[in-house]
C-alpha atoms as a PDB file:
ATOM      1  CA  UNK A   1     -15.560  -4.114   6.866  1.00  0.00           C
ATOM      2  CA  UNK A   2     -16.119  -0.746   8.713  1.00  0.00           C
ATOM      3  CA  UNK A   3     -13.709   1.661   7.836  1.00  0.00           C
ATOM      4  CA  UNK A   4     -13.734   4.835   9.713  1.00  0.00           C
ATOM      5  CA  UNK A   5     -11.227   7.913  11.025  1.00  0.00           C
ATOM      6  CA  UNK A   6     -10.808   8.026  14.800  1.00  0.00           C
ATOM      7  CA  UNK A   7     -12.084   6.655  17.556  1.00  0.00           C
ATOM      8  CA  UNK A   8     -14.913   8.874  18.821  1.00  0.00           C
ATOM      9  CA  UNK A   9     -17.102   7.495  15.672  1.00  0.00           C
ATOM     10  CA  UNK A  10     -16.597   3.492  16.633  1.00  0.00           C
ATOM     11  CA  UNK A  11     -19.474   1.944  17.447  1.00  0.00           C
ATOM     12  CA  UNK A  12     -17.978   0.313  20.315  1.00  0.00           C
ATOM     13  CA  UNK A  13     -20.729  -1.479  21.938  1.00  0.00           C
ATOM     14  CA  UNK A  14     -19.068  -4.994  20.523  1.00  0.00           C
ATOM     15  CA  UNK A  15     -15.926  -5.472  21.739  1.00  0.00           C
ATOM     16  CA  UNK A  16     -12.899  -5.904  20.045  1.00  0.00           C
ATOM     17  CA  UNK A  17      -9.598  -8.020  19.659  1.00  0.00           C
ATOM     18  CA  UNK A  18      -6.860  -5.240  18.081  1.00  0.00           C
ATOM     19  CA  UNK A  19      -4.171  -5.246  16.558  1.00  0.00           C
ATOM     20  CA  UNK A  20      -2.029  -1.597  16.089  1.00  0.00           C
ATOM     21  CA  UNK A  21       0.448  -0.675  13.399  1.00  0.00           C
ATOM     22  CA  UNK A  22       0.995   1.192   9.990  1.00  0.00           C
ATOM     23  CA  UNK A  23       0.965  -2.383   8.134  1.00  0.00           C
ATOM     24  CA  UNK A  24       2.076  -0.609   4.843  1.00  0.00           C
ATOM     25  CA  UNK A  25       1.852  -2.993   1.744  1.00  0.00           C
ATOM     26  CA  UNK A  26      -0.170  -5.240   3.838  1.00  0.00           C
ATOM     27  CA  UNK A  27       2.348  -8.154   2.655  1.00  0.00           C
ATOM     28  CA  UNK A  28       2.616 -11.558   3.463  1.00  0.00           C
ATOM     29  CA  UNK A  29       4.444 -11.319   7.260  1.00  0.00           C
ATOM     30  CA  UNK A  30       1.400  -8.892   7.786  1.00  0.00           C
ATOM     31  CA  UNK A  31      -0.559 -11.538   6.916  1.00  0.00           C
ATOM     32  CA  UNK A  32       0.557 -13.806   9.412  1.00  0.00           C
ATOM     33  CA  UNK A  33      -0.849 -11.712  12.022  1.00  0.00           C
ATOM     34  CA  UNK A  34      -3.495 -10.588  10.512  1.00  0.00           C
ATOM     35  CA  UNK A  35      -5.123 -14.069  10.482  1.00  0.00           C
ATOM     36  CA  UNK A  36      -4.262 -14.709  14.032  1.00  0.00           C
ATOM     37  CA  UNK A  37      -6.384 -11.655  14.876  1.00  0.00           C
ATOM     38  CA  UNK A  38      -9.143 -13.123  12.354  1.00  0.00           C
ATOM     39  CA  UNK A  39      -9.152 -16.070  13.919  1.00  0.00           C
ATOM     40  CA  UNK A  40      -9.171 -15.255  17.439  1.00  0.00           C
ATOM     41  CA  UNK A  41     -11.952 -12.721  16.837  1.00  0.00           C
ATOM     42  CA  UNK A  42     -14.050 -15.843  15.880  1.00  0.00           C
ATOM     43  CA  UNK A  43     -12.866 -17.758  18.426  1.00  0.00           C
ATOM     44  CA  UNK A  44     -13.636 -15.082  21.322  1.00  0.00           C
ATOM     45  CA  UNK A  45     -16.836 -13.882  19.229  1.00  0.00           C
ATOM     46  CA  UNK A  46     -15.332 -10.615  19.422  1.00  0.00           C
ATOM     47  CA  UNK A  47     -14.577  -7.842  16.601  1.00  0.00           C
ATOM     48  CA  UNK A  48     -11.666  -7.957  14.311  1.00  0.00           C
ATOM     49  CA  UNK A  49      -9.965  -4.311  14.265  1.00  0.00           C
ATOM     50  CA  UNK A  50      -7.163  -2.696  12.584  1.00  0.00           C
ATOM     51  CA  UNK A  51      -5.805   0.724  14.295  1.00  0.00           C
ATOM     52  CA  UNK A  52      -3.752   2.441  12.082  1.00  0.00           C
ATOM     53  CA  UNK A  53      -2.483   5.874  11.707  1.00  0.00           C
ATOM     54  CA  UNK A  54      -2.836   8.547   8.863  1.00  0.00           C
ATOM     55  CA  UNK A  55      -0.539  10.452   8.017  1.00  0.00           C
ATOM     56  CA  UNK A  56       2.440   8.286   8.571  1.00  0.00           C
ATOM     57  CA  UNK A  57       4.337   9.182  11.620  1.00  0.00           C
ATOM     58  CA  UNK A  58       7.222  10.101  10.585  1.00  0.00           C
ATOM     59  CA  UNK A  59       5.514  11.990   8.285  1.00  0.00           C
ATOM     60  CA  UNK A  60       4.209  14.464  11.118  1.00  0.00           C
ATOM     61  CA  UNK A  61       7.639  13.685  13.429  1.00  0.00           C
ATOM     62  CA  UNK A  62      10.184  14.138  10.847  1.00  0.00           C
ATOM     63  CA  UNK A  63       8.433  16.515   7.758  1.00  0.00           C
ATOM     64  CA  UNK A  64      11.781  16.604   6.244  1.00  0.00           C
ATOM     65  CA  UNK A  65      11.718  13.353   5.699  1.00  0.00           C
ATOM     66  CA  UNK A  66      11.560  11.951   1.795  1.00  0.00           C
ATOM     67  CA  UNK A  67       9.503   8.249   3.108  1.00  0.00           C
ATOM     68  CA  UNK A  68       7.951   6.489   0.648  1.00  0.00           C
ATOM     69  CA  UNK A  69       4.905   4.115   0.821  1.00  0.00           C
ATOM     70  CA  UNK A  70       3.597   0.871  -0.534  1.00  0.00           C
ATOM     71  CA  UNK A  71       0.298   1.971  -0.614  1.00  0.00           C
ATOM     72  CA  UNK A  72      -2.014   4.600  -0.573  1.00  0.00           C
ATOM     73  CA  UNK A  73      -4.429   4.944   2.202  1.00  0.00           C
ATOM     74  CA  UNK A  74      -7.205   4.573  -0.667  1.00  0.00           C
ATOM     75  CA  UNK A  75      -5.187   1.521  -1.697  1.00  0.00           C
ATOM     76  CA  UNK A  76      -4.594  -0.075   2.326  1.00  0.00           C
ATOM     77  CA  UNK A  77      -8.472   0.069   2.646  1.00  0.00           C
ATOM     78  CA  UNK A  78      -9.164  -1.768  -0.264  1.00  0.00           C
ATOM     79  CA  UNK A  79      -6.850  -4.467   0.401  1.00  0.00           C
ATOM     80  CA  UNK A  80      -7.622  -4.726   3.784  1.00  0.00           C
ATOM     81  CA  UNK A  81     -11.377  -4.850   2.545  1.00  0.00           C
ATOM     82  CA  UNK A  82     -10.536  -8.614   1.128  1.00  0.00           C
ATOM     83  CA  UNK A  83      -9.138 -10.479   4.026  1.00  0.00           C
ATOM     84  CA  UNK A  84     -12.156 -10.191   6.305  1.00  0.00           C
ATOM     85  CA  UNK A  85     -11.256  -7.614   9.099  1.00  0.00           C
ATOM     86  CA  UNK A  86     -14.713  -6.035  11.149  1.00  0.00           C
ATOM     87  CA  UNK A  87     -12.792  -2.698  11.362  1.00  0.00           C
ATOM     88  CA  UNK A  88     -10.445  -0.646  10.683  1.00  0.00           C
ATOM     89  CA  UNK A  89      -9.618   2.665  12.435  1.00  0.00           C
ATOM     90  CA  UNK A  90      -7.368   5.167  10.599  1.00  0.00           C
ATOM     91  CA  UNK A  91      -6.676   7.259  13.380  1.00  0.00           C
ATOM     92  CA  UNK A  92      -5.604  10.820  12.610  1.00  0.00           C
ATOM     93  CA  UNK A  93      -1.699  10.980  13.211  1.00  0.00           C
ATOM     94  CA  UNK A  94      -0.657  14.595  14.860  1.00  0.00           C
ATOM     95  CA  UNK A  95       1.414  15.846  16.678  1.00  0.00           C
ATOM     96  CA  UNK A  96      -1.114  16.215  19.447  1.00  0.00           C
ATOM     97  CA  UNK A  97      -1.733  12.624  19.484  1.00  0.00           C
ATOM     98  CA  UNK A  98       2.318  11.715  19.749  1.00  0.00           C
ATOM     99  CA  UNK A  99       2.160  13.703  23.316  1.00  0.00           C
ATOM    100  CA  UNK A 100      -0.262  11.612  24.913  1.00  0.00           C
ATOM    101  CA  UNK A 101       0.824   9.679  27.616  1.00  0.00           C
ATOM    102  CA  UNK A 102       1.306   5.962  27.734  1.00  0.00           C
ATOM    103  CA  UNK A 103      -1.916   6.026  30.481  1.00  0.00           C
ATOM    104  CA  UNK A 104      -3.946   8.537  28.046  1.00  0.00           C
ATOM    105  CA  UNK A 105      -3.585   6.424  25.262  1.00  0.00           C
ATOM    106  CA  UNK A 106      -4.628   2.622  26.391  1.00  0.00           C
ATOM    107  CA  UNK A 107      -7.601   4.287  28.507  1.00  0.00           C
ATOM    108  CA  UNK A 108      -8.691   6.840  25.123  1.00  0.00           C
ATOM    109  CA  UNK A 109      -8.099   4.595  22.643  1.00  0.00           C
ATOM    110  CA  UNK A 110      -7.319   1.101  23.199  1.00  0.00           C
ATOM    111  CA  UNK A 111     -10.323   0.978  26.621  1.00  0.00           C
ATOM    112  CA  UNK A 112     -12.739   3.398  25.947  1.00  0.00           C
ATOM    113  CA  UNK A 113     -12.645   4.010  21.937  1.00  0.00           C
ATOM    114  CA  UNK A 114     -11.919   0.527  20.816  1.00  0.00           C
ATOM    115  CA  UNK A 115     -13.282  -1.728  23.668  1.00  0.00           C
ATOM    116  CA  UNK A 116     -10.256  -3.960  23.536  1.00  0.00           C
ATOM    117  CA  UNK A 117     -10.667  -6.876  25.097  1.00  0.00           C
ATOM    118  CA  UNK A 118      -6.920  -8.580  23.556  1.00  0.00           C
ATOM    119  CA  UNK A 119      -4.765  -6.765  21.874  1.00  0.00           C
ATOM    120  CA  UNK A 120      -1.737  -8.866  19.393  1.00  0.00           C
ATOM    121  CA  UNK A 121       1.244  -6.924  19.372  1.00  0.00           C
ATOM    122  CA  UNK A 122       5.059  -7.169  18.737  1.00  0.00           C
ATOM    123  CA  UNK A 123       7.458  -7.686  21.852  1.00  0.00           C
ATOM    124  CA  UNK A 124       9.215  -4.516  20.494  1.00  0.00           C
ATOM    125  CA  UNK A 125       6.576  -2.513  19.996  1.00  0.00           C
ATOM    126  CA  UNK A 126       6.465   1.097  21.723  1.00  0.00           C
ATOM    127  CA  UNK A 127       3.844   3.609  22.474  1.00  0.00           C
ATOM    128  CA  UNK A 128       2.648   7.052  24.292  1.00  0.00           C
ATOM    129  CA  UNK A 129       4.917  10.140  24.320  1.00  0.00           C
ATOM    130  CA  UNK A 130       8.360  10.072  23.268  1.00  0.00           C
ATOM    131  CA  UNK A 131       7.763   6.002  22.598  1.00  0.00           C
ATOM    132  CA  UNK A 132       8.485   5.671  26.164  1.00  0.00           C
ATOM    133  CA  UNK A 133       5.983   2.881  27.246  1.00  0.00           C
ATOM    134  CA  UNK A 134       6.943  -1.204  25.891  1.00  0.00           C
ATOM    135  CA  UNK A 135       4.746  -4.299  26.004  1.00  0.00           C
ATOM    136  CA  UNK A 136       5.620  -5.036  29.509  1.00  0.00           C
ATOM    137  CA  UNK A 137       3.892  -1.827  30.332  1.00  0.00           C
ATOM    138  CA  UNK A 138       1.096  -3.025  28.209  1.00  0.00           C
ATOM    139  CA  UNK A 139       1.162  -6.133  29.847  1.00  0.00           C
ATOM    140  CA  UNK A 140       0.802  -3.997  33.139  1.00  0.00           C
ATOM    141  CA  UNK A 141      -2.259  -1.597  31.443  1.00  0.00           C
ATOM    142  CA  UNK A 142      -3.904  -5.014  30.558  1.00  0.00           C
ATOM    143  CA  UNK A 143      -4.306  -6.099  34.189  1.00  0.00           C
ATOM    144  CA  UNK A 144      -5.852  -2.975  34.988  1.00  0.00           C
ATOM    145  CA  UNK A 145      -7.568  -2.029  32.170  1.00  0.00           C
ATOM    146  CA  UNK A 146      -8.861  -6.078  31.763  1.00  0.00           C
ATOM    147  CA  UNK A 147      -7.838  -6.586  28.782  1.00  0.00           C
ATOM    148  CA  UNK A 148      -5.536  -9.526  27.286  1.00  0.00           C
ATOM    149  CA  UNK A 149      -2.118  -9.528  25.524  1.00  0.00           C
ATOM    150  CA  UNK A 150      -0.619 -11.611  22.879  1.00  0.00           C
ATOM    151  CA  UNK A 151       2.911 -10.655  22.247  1.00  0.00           C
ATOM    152  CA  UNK A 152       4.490 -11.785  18.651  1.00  0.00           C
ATOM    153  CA  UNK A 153       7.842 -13.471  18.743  1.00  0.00           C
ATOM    154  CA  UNK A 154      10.850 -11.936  17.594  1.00  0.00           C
ATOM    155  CA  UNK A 155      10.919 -14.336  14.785  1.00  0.00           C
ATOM    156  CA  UNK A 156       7.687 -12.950  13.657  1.00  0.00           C
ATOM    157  CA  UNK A 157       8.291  -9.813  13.684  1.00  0.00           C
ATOM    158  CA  UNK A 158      11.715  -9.909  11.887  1.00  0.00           C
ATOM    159  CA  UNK A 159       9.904 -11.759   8.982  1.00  0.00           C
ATOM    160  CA  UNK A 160       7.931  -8.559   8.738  1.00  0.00           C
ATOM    161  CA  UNK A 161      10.704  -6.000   8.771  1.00  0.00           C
ATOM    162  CA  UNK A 162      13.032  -7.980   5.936  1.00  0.00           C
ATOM    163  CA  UNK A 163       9.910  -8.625   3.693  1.00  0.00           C
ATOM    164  CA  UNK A 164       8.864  -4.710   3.725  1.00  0.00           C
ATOM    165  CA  UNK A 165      12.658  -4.105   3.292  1.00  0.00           C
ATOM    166  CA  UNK A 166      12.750  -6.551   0.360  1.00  0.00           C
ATOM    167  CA  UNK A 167       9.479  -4.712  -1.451  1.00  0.00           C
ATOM    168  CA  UNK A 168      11.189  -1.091  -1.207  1.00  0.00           C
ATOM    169  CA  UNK A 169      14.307  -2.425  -2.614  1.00  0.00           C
ATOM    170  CA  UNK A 170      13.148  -4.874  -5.336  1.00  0.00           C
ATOM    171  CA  UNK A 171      10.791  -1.430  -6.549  1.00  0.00           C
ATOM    172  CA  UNK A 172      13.505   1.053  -6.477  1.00  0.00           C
ATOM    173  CA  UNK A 173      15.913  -2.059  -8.934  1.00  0.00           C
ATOM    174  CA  UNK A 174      12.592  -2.817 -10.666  1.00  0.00           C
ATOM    175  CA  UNK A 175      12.492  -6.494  -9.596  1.00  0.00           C
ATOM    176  CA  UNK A 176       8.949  -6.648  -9.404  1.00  0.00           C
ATOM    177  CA  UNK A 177       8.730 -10.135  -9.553  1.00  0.00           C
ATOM    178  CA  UNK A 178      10.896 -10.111  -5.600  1.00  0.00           C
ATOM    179  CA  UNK A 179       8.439  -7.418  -4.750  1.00  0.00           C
ATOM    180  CA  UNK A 180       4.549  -8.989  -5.709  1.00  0.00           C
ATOM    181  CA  UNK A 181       5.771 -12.711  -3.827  1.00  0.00           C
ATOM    182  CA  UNK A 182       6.772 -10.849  -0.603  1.00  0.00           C
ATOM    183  CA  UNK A 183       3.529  -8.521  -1.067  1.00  0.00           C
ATOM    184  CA  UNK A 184       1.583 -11.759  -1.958  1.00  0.00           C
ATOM    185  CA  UNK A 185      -0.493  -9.482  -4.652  1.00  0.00           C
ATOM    186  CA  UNK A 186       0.580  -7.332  -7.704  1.00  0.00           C
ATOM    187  CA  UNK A 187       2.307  -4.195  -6.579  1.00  0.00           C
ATOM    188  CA  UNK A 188      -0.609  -1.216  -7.400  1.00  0.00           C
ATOM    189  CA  UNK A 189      -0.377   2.329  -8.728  1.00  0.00           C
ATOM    190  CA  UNK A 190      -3.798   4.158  -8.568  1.00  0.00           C
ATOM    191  CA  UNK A 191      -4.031   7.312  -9.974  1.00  0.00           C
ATOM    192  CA  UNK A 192      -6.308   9.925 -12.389  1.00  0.00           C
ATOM    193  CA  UNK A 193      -5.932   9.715 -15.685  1.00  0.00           C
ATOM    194  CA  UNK A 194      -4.936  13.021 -17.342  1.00  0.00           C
ATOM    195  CA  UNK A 195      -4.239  14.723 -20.735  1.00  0.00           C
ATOM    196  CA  UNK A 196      -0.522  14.182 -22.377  1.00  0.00           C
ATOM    197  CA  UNK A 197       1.247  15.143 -25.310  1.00  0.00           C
ATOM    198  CA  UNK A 198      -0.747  12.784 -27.578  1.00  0.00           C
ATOM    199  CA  UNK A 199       2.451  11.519 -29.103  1.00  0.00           C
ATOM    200  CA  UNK A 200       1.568   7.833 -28.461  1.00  0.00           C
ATOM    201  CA  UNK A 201      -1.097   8.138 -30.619  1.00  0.00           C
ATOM    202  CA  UNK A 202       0.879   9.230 -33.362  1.00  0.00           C
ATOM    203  CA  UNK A 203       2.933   6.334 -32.799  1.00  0.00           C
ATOM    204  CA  UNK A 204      -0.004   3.932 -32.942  1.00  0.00           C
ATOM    205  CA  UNK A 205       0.212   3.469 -29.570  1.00  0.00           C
ATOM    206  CA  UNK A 206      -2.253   5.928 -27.377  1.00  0.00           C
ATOM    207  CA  UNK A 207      -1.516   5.813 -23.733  1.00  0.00           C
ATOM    208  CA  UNK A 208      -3.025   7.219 -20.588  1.00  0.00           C
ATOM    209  CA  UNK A 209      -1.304   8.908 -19.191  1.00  0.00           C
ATOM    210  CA  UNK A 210      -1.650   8.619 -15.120  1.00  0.00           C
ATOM    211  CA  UNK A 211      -1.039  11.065 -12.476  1.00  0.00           C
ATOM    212  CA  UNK A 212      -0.742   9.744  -9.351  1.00  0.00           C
ATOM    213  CA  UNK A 213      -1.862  12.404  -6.255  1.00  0.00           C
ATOM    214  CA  UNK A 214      -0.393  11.284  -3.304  1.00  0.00           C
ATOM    215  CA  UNK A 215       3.469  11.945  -3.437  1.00  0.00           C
ATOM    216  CA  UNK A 216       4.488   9.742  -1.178  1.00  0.00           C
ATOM    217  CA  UNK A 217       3.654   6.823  -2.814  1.00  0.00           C
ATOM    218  CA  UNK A 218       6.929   4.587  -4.190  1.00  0.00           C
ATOM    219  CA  UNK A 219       6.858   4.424  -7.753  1.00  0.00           C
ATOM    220  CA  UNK A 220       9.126   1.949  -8.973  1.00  0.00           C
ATOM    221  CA  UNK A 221      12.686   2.157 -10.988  1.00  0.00           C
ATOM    222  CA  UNK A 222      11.646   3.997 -14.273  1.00  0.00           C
ATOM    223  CA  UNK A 223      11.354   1.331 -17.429  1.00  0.00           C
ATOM    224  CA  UNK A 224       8.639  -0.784 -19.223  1.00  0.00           C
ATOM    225  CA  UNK A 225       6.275  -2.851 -17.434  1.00  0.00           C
ATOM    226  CA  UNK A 226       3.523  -5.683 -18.329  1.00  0.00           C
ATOM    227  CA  UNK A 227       0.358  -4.216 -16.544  1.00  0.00           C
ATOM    228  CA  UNK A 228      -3.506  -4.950 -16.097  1.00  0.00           C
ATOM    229  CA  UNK A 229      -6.809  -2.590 -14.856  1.00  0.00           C
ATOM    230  CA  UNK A 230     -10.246  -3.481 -14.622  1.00  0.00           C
ATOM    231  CA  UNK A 231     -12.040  -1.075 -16.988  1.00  0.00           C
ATOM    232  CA  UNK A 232     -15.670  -1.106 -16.573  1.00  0.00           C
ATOM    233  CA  UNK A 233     -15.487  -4.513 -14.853  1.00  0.00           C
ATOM    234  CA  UNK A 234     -13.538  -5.929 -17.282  1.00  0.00           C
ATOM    235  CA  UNK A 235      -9.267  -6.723 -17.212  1.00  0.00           C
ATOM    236  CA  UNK A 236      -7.927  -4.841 -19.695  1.00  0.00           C
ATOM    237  CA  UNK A 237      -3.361  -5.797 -20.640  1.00  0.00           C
ATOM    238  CA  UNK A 238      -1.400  -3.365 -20.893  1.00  0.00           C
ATOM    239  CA  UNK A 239       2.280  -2.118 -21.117  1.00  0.00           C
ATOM    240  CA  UNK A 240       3.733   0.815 -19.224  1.00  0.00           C
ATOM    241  CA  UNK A 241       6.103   3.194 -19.574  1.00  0.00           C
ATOM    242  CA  UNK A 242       7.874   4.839 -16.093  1.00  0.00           C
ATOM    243  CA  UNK A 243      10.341   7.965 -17.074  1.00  0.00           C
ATOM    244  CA  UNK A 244      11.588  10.603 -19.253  1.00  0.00           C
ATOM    245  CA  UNK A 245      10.605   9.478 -22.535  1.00  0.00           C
ATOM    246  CA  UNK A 246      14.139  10.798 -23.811  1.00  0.00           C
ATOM    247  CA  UNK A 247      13.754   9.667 -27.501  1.00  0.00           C
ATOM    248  CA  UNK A 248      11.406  12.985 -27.614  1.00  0.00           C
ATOM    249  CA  UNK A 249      13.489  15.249 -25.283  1.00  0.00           C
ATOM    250  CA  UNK A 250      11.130  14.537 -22.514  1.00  0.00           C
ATOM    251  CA  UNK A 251      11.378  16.838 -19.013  1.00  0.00           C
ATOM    252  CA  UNK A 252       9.269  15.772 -17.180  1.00  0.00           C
ATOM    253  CA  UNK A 253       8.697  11.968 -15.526  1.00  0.00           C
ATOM    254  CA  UNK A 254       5.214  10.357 -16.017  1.00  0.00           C
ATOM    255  CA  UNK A 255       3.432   6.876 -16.266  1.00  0.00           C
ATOM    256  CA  UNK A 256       1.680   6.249 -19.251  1.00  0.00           C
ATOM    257  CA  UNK A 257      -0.296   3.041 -20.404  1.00  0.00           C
ATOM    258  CA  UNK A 258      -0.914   1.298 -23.300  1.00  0.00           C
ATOM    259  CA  UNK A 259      -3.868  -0.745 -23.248  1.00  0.00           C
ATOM    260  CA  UNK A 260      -4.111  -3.677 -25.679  1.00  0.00           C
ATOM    261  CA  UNK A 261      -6.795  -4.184 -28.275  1.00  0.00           C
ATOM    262  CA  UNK A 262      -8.600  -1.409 -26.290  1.00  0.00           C
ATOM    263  CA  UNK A 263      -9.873   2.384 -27.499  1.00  0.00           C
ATOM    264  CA  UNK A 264     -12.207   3.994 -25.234  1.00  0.00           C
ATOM    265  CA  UNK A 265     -12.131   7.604 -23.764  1.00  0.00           C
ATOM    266  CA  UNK A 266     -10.395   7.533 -19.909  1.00  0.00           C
ATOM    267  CA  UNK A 267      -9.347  10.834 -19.889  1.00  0.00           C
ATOM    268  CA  UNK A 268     -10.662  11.968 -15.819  1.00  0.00           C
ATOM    269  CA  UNK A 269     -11.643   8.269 -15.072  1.00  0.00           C
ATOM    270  CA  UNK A 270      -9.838   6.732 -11.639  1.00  0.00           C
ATOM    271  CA  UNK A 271      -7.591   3.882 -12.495  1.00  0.00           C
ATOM    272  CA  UNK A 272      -5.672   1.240 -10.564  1.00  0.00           C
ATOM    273  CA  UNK A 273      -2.809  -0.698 -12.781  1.00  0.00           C
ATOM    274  CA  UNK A 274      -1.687  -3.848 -11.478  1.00  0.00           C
ATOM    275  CA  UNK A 275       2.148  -4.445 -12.643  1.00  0.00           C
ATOM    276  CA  UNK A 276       2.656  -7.958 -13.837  1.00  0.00           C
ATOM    277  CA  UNK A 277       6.256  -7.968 -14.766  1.00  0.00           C
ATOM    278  CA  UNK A 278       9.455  -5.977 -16.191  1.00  0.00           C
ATOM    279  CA  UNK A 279      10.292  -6.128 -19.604  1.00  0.00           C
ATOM    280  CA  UNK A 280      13.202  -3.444 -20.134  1.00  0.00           C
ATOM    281  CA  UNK A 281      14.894  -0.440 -19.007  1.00  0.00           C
ATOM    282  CA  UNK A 282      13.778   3.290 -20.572  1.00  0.00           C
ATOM    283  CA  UNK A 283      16.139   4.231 -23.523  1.00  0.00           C
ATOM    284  CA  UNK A 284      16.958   6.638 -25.550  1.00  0.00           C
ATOM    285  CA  UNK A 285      16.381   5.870 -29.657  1.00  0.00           C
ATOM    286  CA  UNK A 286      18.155   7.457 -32.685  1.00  0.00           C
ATOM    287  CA  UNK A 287      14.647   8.407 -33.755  1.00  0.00           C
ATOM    288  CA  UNK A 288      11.092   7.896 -33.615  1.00  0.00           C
ATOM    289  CA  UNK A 289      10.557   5.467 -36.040  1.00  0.00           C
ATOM    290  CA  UNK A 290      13.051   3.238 -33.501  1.00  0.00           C
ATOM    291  CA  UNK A 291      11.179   3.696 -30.727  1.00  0.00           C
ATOM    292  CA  UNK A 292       8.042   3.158 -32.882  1.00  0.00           C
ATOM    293  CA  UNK A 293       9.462  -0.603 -33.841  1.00  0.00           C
ATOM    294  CA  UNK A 294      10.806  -1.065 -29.945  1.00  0.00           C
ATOM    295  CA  UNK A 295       7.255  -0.379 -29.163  1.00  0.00           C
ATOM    296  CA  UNK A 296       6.001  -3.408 -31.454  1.00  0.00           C
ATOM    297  CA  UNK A 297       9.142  -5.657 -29.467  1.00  0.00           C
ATOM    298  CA  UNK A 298       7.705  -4.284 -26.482  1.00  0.00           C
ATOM    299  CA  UNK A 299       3.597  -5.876 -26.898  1.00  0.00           C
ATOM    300  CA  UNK A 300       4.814  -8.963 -28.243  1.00  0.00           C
ATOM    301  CA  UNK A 301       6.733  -9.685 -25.496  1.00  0.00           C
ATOM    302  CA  UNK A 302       4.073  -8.386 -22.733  1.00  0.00           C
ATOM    303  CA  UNK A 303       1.416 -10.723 -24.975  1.00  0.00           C
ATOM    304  CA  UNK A 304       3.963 -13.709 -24.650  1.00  0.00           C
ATOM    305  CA  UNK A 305       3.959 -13.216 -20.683  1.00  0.00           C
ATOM    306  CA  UNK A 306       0.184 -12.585 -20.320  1.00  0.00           C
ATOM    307  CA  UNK A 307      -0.451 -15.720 -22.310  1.00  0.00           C
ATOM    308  CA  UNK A 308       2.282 -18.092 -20.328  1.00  0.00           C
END
């Protein structure tokens, strides 16, 4: 797959069936569509492409508001990587680009960037300034432009909107198990690992301790999680711990990992934890030597999951 930011560096000399959308999570109703455009790419011999836009609009439309995202942009690329695309555009999103017309943007993007030759869209979709153009003006483009359009049902597309729905609110309850069916993968947080207060390891139990970048990315309800990584190309178990840390008068919220039969330096190293499953909600312990032997509850139970 060729990934590459806007259209002015596509090598467009191939032409292309599209599809257009933000396609966060990249879950299973975006799958569905997703191997339509797969498989009529093959069937037209043309190129598979993905246009998306970075930053989220509404994070350039609306900067006040608090959205959250599935995944990363690092994360949607790798993903997207696996299921056999040609291309994928992440086209810058400003607020430049929001005031092009309807016209400006099928004949500089869609035509002469992309070399669309189909495009498979939503019937509710909207585009060009102010949103102001639908897919019967597409439709309309198409005819003069030559290019084709497939329009997605309603049914379709309503499968889309209540899965993404689903994943948000199965995160923020810490249902994880609602949220990796409807993603149809384990629900990812990539992130740098960084220096803590090294009181895990006086508890027997090092962590890293991982600082995730991008701020917009949904971190789900605070608690203890059953996790995996691939560590120099090999899956390391772990458990997780999202919050406070309160038995220690904690301030400040982080994610920190304890890897299982595992003792190697990570501190600076790029990591990407899978989350597996749930095991508690954070609390609060009378002391240390609680949490200590909640900690030992805590692996046997994540080792009774990985092994079932």
């Amino acid at each position: 797959m060729i990934s590459i930011q806007n259209t002015t560096k596509f090598d467009n000399q191939q032409p292309s069936v599209v599809t257009i959308g933000t396609f966060d999570g990249v879950h299973i109703g975006h799958r569905k569509l997703l191997d339509r455009l797969i498989n009529d790419a093959k069937l037209l011999n043309l190129k598979a492409t993905v246009l998306t836009f970075f930053p989220h609009p509404r994070m350039v439309l609306q900067q006040d508001a608090d959205i959250k995202l599935l995944n990363t942009i690092e994360e949607k690329i790798k993903i997207l990587e696996k299921i056999g695309l040609d291309n994928l555009i992440i086209y810058p999103f400003t607020q430049e680009f929001s005031r092009l017309s309807a016209t400006e943007f099928v004949q500089k993007i869609l035509v002469n960037g992309l070399n669309s030759k189909k495009i498979i869209i939503g019937y509710d979709h909207r585009f060009g300034r102010n949103r102001n153009a639908d897919i019967k003006d597409l439709i309309a483009f198409g005819k003069t432009f030559g290019f084709k359009v497939d329009e997605i049902p309603a049914q379709e597309i309503d499968e889309v909107s209540v899965s993404s729905t689903k994943i948000r609110k199965a995160l923020e309850t810490g249902d994880i198990a609602t949220a990796n069916l409807y993603l149809g993968y384990e629900y990812m947080l990539t992130g740098r690992v960084k220096k803590g207060k090294g009181l895990g390891r006086q508890l027997k139990f090092p962590t890293a301790n991982l600082h995730i970048e991008e701020s917009y990315k949904l971190i789900p309800q605070n608690g203890v999680y059953v996790v995996k990584s691939e560590i120099n190309n090999t899956v390391v178990y772990g458990m997780m711990n999202i919050g406070f840390n309160p038995t220690v008068s904690g301030t400040e919220k982080s994610i920190e990992i304890h890897f299982f039969d595992f003792d190697q330096n990570l501190y600076d190293q790029k990591l990407q934890i899978d989350i597996l499953d749930r095991i508690r909600d954070e609390h609060k312990f009378d002391s240390v030597d609680q949490l200590k032997a909640q900690l030992e509850i805590d692996k046997k139970t994540s080792l009774s999951i990985i092994s079932a």
